[in-house]
PDB file of N, CA and C in Angstrom:
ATOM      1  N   UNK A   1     180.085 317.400  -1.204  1.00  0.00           N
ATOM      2  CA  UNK A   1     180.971 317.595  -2.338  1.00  0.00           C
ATOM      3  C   UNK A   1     182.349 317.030  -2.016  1.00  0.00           C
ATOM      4  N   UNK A   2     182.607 316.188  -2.693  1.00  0.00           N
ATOM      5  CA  UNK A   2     184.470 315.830  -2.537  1.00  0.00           C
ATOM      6  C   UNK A   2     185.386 316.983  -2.699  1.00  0.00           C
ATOM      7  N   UNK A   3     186.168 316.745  -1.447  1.00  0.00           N
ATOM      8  CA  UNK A   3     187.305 317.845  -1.546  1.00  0.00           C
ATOM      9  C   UNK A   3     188.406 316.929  -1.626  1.00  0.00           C
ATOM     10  N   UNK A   4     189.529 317.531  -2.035  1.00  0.00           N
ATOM     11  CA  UNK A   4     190.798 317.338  -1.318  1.00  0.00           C
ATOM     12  C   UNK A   4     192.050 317.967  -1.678  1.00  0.00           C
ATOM     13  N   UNK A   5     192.614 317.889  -1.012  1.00  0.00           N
ATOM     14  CA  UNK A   5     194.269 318.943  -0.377  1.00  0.00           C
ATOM     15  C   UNK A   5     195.327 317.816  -0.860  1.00  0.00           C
ATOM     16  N   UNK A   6     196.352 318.424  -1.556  1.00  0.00           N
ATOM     17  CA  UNK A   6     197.352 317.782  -2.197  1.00  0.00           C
ATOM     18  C   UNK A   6     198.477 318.935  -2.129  1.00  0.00           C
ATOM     19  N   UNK A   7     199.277 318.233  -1.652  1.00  0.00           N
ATOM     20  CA  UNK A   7     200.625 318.614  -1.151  1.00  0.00           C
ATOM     21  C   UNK A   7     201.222 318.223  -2.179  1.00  0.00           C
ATOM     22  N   UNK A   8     201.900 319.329  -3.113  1.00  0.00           N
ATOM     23  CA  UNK A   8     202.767 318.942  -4.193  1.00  0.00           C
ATOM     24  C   UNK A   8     204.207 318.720  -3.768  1.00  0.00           C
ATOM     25  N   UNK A   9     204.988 317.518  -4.175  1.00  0.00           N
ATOM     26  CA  UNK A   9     206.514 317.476  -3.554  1.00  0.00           C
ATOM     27  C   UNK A   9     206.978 317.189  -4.674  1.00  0.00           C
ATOM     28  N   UNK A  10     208.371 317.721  -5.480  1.00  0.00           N
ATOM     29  CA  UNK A  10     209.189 317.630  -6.332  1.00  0.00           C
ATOM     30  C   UNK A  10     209.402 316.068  -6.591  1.00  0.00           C
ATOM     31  N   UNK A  11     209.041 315.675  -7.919  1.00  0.00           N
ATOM     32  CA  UNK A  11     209.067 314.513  -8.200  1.00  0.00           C
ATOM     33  C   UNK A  11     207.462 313.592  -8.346  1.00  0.00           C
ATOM     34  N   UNK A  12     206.386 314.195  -7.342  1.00  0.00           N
ATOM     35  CA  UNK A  12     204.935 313.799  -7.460  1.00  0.00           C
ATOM     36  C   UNK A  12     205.170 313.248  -8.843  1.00  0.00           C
ATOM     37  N   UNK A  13     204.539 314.004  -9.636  1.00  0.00           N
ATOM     38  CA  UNK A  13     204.284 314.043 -11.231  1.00  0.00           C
ATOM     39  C   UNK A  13     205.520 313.780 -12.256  1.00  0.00           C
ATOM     40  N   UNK A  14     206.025 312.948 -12.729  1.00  0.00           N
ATOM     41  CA  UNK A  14     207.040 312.869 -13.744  1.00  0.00           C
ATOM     42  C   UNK A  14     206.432 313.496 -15.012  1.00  0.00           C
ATOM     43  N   UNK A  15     207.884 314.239 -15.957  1.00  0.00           N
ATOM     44  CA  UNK A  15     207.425 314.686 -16.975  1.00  0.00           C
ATOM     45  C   UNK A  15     206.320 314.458 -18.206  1.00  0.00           C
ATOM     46  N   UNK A  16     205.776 313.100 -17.957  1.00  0.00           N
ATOM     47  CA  UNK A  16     204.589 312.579 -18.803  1.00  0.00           C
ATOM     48  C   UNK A  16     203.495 313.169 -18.491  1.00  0.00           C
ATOM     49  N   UNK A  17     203.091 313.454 -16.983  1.00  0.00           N
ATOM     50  CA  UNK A  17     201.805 313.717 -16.154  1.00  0.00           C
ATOM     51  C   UNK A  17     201.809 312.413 -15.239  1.00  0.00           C
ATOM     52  N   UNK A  18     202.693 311.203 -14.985  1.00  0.00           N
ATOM     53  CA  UNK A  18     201.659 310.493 -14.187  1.00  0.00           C
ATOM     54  C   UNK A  18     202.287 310.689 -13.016  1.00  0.00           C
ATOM     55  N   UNK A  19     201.524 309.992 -12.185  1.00  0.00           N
ATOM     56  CA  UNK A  19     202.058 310.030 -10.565  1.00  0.00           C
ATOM     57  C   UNK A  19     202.465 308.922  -9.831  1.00  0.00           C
ATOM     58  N   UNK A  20     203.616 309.629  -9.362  1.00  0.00           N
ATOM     59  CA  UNK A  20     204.708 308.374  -8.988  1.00  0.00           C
ATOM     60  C   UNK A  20     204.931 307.760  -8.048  1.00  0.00           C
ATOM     61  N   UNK A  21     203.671 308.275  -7.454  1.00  0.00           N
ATOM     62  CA  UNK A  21     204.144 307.606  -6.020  1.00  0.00           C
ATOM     63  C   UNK A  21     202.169 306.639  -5.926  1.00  0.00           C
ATOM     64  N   UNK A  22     202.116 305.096  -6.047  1.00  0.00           N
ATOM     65  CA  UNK A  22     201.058 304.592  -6.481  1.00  0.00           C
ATOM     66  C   UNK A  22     199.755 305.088  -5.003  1.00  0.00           C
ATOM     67  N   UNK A  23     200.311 305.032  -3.667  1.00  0.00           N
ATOM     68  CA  UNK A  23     199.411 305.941  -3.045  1.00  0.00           C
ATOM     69  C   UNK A  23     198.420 306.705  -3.579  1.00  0.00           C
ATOM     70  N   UNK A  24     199.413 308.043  -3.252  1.00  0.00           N
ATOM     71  CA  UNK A  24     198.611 308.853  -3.979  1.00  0.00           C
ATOM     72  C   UNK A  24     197.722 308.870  -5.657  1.00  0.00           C
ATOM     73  N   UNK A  25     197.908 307.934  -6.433  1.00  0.00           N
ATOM     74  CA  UNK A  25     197.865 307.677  -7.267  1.00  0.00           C
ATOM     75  C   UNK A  25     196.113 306.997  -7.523  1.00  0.00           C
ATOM     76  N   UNK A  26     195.802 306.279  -6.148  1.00  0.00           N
ATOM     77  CA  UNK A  26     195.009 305.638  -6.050  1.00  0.00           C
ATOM     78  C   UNK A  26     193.678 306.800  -5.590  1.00  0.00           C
ATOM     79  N   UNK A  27     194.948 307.675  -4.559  1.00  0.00           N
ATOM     80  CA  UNK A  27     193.479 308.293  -3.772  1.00  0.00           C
ATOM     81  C   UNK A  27     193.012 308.824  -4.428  1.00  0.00           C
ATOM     82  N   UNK A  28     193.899 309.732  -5.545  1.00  0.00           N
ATOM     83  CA  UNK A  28     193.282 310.575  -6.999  1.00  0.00           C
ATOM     84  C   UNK A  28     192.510 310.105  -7.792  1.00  0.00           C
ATOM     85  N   UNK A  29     192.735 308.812  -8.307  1.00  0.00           N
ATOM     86  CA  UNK A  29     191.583 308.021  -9.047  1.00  0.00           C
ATOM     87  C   UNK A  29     190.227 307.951  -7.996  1.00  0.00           C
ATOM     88  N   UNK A  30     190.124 307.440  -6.626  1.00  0.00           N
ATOM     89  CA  UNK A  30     189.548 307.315  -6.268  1.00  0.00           C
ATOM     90  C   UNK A  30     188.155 308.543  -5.916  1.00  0.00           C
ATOM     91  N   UNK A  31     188.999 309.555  -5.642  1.00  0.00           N
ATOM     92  CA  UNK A  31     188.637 310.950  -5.766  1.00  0.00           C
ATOM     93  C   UNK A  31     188.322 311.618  -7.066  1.00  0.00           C
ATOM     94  N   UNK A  32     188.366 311.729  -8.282  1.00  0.00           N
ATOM     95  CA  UNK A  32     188.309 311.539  -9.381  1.00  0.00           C
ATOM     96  C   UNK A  32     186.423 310.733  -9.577  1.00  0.00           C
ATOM     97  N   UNK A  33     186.632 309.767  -9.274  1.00  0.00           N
ATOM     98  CA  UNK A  33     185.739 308.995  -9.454  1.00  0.00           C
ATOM     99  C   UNK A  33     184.326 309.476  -8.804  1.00  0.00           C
ATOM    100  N   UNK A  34     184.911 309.819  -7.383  1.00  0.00           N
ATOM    101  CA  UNK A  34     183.945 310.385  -6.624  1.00  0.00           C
ATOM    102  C   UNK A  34     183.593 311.826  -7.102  1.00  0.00           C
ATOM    103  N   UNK A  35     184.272 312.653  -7.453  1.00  0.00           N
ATOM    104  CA  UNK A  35     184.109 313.749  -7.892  1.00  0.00           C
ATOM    105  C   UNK A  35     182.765 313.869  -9.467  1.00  0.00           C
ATOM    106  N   UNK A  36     183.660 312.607 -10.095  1.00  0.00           N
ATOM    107  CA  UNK A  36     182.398 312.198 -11.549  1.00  0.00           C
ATOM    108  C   UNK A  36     181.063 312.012 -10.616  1.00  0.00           C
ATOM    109  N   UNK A  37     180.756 311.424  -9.896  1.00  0.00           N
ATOM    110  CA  UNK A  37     179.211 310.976  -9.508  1.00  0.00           C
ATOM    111  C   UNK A  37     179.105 312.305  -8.701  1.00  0.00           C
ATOM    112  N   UNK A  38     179.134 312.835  -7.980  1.00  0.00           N
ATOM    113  CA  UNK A  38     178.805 313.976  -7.438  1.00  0.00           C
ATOM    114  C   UNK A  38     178.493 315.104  -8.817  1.00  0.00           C
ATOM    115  N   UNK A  39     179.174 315.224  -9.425  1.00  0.00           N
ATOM    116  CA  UNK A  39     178.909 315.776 -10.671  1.00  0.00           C
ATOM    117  C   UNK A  39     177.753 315.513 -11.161  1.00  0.00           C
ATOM    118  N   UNK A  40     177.793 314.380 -11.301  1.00  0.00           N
ATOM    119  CA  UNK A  40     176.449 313.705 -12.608  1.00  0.00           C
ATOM    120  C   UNK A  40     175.514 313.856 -11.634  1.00  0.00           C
ATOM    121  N   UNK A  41     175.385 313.487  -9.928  1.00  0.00           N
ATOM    122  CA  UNK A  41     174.185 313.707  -9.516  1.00  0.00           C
ATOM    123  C   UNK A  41     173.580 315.316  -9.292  1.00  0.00           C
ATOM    124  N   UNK A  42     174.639 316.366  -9.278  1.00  0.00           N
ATOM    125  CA  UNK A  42     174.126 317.623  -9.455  1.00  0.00           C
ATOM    126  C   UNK A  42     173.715 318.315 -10.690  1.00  0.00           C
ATOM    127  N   UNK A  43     174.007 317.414 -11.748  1.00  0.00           N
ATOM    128  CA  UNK A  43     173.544 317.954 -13.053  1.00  0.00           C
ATOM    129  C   UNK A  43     172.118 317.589 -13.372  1.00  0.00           C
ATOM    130  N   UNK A  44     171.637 316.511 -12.979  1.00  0.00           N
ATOM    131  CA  UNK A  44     170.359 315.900 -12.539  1.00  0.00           C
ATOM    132  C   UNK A  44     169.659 316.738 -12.355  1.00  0.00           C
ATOM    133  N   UNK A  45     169.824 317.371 -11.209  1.00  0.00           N
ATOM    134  CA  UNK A  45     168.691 318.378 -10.603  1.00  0.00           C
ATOM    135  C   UNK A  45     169.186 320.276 -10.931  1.00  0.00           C
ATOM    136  N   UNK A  46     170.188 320.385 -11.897  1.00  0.00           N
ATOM    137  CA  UNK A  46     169.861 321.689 -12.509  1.00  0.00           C
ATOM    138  C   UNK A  46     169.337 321.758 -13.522  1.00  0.00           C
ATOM    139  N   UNK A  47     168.307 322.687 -13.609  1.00  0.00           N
ATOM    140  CA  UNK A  47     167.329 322.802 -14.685  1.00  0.00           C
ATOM    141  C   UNK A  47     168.407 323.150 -15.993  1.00  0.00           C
ATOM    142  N   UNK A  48     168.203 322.655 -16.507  1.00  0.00           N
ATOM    143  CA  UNK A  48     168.944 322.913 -18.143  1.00  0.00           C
ATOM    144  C   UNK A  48     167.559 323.596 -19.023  1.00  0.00           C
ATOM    145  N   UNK A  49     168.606 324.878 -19.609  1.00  0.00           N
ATOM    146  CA  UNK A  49     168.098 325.657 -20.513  1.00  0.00           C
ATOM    147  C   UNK A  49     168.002 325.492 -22.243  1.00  0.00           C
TER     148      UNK A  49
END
């Protein structure tokens, strides 16, 4: 399962929602992304009612 730990620092997030520093910006998408397929592959194999 994807984890991850995010250290919030004043300024991360500008008042819109985005993130300002493109780093981190990337690893979140990247993580994000990974998080969607881990998802979709565990929904696969729960039996739906």
């Amino acid at each position: 399962a994807p984890e991850a730990y995010i250290h919030y620092s004043p300024g991360l997030i500008d008042d819109n929602g985005r993130v300002t520093t493109p780093g981190t910006e990337e690893f979140l998408r990247q993580f994000m992304a990974a998080f969607a397929e881990f998802t979709a592959r565990v929904l696969t194999v729960i039996p739906q009612s």
